[in-house]
N, C-alpha and C. Protein backbone atom coordinates (compact mmCIF):
# COMPACT_ATOMS: atom_id res chain seq x y z
N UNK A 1 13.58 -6.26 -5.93
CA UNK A 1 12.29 -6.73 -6.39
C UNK A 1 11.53 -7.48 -5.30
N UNK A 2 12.36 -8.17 -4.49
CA UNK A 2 11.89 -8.58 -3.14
C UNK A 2 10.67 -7.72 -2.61
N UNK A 3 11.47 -6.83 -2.54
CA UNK A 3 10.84 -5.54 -1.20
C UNK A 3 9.68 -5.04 -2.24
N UNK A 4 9.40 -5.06 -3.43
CA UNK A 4 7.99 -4.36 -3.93
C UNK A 4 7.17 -5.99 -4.08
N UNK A 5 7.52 -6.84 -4.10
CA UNK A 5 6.55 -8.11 -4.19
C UNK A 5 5.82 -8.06 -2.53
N UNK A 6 6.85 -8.12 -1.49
CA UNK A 6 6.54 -8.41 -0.02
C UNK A 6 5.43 -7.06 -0.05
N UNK A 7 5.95 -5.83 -0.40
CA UNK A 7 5.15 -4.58 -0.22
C UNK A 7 3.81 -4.75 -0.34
N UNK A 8 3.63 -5.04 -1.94
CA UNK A 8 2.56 -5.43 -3.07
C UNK A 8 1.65 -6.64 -1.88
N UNK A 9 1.90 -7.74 -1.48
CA UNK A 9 1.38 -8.41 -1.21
C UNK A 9 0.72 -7.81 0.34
N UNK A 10 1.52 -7.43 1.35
CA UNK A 10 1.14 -7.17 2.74
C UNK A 10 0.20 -5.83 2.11
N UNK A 11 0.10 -5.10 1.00
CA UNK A 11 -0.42 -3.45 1.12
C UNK A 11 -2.09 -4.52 0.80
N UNK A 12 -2.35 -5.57 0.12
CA UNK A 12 -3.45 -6.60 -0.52
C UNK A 12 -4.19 -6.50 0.75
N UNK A 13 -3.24 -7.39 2.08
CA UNK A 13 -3.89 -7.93 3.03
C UNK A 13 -4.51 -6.41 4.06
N UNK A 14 -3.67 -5.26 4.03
CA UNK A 14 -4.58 -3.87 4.81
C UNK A 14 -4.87 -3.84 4.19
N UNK A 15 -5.40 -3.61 2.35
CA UNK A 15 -6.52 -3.04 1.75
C UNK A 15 -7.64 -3.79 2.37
N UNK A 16 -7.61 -5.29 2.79
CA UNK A 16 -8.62 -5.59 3.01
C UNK A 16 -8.94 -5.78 4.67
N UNK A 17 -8.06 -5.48 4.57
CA UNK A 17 -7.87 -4.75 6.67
C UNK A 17 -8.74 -3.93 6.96
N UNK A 18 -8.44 -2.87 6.17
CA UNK A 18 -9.51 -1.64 6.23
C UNK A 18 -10.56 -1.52 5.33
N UNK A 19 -10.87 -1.85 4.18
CA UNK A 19 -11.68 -1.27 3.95
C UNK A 19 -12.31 -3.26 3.17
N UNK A 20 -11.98 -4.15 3.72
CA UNK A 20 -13.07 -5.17 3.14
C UNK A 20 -14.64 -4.96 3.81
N UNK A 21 -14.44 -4.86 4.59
CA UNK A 21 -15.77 -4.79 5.61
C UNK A 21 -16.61 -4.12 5.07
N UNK A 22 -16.36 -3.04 4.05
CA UNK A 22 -17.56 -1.97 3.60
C UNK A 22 -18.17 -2.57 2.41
N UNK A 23 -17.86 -3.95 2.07
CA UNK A 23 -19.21 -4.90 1.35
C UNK A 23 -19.79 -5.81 1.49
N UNK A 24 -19.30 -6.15 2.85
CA UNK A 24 -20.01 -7.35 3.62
C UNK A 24 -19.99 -7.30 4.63
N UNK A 25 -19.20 -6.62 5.64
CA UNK A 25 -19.14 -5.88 6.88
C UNK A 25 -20.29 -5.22 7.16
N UNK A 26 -21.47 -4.60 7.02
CA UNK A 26 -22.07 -3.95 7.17
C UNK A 26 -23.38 -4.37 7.93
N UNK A 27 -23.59 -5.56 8.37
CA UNK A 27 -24.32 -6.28 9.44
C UNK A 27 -23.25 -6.20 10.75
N UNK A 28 -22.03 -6.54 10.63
CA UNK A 28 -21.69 -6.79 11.94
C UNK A 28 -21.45 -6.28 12.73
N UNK A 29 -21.27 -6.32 14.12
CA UNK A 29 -21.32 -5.38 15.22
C UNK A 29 -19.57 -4.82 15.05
N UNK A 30 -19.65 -3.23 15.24
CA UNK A 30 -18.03 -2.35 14.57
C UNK A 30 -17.45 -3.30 15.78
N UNK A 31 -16.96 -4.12 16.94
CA UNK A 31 -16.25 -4.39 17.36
C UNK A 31 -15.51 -6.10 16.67
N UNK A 32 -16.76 -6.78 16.07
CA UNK A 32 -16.44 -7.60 15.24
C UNK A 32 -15.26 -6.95 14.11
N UNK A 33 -15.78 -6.58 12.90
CA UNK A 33 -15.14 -5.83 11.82
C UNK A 33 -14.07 -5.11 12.30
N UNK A 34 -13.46 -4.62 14.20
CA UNK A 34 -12.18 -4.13 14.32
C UNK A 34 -11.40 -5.43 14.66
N UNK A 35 -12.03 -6.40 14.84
CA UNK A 35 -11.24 -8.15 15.43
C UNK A 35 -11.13 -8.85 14.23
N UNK A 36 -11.89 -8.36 12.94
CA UNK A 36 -11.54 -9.05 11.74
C UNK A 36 -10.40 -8.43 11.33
N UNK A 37 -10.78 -7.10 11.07
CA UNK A 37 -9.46 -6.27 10.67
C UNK A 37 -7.97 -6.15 10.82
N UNK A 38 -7.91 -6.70 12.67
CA UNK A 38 -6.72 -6.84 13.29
C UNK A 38 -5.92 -7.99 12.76
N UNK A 39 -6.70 -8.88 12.57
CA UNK A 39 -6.25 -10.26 12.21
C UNK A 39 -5.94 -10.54 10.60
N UNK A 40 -6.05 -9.47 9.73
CA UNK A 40 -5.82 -9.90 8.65
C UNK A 40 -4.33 -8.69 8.73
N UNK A 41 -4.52 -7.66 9.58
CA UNK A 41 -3.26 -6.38 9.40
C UNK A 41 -2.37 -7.23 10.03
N UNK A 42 -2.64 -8.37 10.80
CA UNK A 42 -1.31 -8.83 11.20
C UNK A 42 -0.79 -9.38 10.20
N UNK A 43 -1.10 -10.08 9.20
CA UNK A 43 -0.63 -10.63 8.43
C UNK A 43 0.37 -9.75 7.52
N UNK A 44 -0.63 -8.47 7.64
CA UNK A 44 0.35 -7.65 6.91
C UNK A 44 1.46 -7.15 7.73
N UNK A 45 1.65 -6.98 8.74
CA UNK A 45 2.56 -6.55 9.35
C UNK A 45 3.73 -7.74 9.21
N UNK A 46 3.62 -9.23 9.24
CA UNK A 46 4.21 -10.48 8.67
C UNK A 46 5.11 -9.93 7.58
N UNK A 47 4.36 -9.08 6.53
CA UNK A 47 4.78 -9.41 5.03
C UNK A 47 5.51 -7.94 5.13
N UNK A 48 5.15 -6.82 6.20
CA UNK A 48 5.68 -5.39 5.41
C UNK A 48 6.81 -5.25 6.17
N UNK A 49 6.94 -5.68 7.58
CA UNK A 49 8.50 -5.66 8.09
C UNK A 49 9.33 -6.55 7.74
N UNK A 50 9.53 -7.34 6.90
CA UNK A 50 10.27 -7.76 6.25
C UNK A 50 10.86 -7.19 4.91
N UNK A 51 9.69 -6.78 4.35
CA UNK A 51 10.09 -5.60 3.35
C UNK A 51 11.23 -4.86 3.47
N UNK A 52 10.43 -3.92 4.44
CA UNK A 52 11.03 -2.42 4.70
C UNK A 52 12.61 -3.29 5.56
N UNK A 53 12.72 -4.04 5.78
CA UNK A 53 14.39 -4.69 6.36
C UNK A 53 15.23 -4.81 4.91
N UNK A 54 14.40 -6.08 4.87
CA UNK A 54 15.14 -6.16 3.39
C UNK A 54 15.20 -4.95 2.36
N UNK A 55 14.38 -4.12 2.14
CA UNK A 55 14.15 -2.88 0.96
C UNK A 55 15.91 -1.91 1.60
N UNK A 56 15.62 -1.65 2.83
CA UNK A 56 16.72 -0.82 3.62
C UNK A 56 17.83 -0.83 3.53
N UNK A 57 18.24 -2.59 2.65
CA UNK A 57 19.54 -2.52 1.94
C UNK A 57 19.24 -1.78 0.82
N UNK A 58 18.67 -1.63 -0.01
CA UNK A 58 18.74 -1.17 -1.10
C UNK A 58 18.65 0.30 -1.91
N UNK A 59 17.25 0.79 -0.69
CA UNK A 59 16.65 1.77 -1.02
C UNK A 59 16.84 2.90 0.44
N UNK A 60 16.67 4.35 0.20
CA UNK A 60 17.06 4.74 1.58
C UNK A 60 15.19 4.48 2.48
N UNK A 61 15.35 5.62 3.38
CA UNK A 61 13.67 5.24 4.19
C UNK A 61 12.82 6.48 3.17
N UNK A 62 12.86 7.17 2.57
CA UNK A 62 12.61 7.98 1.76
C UNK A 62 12.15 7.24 0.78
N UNK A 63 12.55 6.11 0.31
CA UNK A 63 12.50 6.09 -1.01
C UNK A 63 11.32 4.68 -0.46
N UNK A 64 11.80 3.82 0.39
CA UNK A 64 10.79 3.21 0.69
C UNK A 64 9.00 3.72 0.86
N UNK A 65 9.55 4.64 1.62
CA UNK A 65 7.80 5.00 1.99
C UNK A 65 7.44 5.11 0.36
N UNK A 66 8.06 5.51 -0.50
CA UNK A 66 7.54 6.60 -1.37
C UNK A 66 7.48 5.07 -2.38
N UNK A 67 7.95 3.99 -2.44
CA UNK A 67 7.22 2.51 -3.33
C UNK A 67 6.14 2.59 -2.64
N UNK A 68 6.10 2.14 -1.05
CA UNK A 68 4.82 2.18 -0.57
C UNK A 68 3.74 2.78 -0.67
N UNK A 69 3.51 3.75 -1.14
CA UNK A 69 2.96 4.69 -1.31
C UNK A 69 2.17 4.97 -2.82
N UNK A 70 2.96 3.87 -3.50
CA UNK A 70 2.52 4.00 -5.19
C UNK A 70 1.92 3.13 -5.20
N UNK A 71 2.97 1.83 -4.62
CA UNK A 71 1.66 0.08 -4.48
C UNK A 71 0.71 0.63 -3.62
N UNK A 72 0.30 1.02 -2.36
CA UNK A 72 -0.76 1.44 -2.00
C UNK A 72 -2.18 2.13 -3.20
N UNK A 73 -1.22 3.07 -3.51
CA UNK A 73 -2.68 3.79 -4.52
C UNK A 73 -2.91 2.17 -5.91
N UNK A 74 -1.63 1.49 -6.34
CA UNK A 74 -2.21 0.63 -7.44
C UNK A 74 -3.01 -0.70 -6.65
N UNK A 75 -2.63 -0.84 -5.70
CA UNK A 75 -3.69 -2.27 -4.88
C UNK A 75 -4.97 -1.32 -4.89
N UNK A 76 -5.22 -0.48 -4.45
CA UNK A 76 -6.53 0.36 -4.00
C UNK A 76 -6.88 -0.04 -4.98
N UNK A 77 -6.36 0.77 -6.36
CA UNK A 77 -7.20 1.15 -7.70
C UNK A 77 -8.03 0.16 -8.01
N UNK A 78 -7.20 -1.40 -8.43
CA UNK A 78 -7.60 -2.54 -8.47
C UNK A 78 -8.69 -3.07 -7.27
N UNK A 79 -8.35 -3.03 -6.06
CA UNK A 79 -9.38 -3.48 -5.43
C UNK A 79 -10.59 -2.47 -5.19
N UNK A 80 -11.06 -1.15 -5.43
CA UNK A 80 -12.20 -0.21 -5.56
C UNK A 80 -12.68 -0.86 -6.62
N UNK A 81 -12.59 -0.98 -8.06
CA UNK A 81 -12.53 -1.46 -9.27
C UNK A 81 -13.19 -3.21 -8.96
N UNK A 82 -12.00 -3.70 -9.04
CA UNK A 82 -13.09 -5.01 -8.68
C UNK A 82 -13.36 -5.65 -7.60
N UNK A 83 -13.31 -4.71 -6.20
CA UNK A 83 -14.02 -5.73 -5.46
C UNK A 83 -15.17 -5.37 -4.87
N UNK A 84 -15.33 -3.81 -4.95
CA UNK A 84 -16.05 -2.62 -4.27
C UNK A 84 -17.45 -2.72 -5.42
N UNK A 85 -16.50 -2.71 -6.79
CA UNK A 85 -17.14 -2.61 -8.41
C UNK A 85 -17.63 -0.57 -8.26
N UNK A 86 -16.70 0.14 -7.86
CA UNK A 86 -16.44 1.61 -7.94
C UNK A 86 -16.14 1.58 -9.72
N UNK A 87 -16.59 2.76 -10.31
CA UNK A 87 -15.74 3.23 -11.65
C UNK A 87 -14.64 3.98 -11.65
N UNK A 88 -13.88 4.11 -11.92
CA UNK A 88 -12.43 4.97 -11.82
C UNK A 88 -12.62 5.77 -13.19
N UNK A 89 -12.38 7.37 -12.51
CA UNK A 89 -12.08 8.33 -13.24
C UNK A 89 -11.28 9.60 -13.50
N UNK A 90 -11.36 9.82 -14.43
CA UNK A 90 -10.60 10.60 -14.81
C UNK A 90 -9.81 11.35 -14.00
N UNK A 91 -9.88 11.86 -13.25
CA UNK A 91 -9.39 12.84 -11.78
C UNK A 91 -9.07 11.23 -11.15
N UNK A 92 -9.15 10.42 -11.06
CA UNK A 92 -8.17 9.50 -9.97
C UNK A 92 -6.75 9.22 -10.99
N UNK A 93 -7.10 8.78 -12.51
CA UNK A 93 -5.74 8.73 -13.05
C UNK A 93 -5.09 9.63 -12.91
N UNK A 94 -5.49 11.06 -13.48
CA UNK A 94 -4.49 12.25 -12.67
C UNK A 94 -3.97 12.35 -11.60
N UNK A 95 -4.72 11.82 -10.67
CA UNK A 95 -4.39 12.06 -9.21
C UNK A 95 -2.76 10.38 -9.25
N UNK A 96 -3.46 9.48 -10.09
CA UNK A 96 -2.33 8.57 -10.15
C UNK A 96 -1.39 8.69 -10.61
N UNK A 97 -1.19 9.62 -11.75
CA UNK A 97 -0.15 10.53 -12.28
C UNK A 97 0.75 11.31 -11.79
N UNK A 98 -0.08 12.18 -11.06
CA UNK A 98 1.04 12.76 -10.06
C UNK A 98 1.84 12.42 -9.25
N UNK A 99 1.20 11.12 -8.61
CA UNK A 99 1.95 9.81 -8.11
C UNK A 99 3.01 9.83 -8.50
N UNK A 100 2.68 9.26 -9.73
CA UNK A 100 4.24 7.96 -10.77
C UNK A 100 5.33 9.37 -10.68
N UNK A 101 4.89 11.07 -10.92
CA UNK A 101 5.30 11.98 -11.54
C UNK A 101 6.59 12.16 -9.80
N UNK A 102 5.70 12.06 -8.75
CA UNK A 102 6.86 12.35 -7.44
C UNK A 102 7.73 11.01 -7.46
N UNK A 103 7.42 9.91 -7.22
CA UNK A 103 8.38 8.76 -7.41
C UNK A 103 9.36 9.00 -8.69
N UNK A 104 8.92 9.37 -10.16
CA UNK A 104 10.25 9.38 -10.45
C UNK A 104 11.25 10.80 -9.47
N UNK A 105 10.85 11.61 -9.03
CA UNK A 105 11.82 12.63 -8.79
C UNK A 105 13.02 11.60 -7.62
N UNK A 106 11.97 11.00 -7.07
CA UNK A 106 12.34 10.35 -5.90
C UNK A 106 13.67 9.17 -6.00
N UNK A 107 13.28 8.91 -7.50
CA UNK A 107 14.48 7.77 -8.19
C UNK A 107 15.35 8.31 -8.96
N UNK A 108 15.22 9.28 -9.64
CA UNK A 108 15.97 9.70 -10.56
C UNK A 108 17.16 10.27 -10.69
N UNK A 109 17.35 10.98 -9.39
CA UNK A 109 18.47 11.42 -8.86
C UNK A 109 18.98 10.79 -7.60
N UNK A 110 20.39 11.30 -7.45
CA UNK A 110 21.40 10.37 -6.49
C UNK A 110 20.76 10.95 -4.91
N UNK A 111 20.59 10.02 -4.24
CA UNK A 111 20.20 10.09 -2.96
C UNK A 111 21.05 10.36 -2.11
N UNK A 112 21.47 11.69 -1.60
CA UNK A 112 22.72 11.88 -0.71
C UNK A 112 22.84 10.97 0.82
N UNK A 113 23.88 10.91 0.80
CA UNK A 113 23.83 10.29 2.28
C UNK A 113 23.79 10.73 3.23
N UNK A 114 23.42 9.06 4.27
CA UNK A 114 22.85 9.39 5.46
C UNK A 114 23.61 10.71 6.38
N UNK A 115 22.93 11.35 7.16
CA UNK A 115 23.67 11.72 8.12
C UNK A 115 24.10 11.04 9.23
N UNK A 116 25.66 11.46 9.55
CA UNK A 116 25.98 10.34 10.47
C UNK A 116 25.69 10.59 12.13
């Protein structure tokens, strides 16, 4: 639970890595908004290699990307939604569906081991 809180939190700080700038960013000169950007992805880089260390006991690298990959689309959803104020529709829940639909394959069965 570690490794999806650390995930959850560092995926917050690149959502707004990349894409805060496109509602208030839009005066400043693009070399500003790449020196804002850097400085908040570090933070995430703080919160996601620790993750993916800690997750690596638990989970294989497969299975990591593939949490990452789900908190990614649910931070988005939420931050398009309220910070952007985008509507979410119909074709993105599907598209979020198919999501949840590969992660379970991804959990559900026994993960063979590594090669040595």
């Amino acid at each position: 639970m570690n490794t999806v809180l650390l995930l959850t939190m560092s995926n917050i700080f690149m959502t707004f890595a990349w894409y805060g700038h496109l509602k208030y960013g839009h005066t400043w000169p693009l070399w500003k908004a790449i020196l804002v950007s850097w400085l908040i992805a570090l933070l995430e880089y703080c919160l996601a290699v620790p993750a993916n260390r800690l997750g690596y006991v638990e989970f294989s690298g497969l299975q990591l990307k593939i949490i990452q990959e789900v908190v990614t689309i649910v931070v988005f959803i939420a931050f398009a939604v309220l910070f952007l104020k985008e509507r979410l529709a119909w074709n993105h829940l599907v598209a979020f569906g198919c999501l949840g639909v590969a992660a379970f394959f991804a959990f559900a069965f026994r993960v063979p081991a590594p090669i040595p």
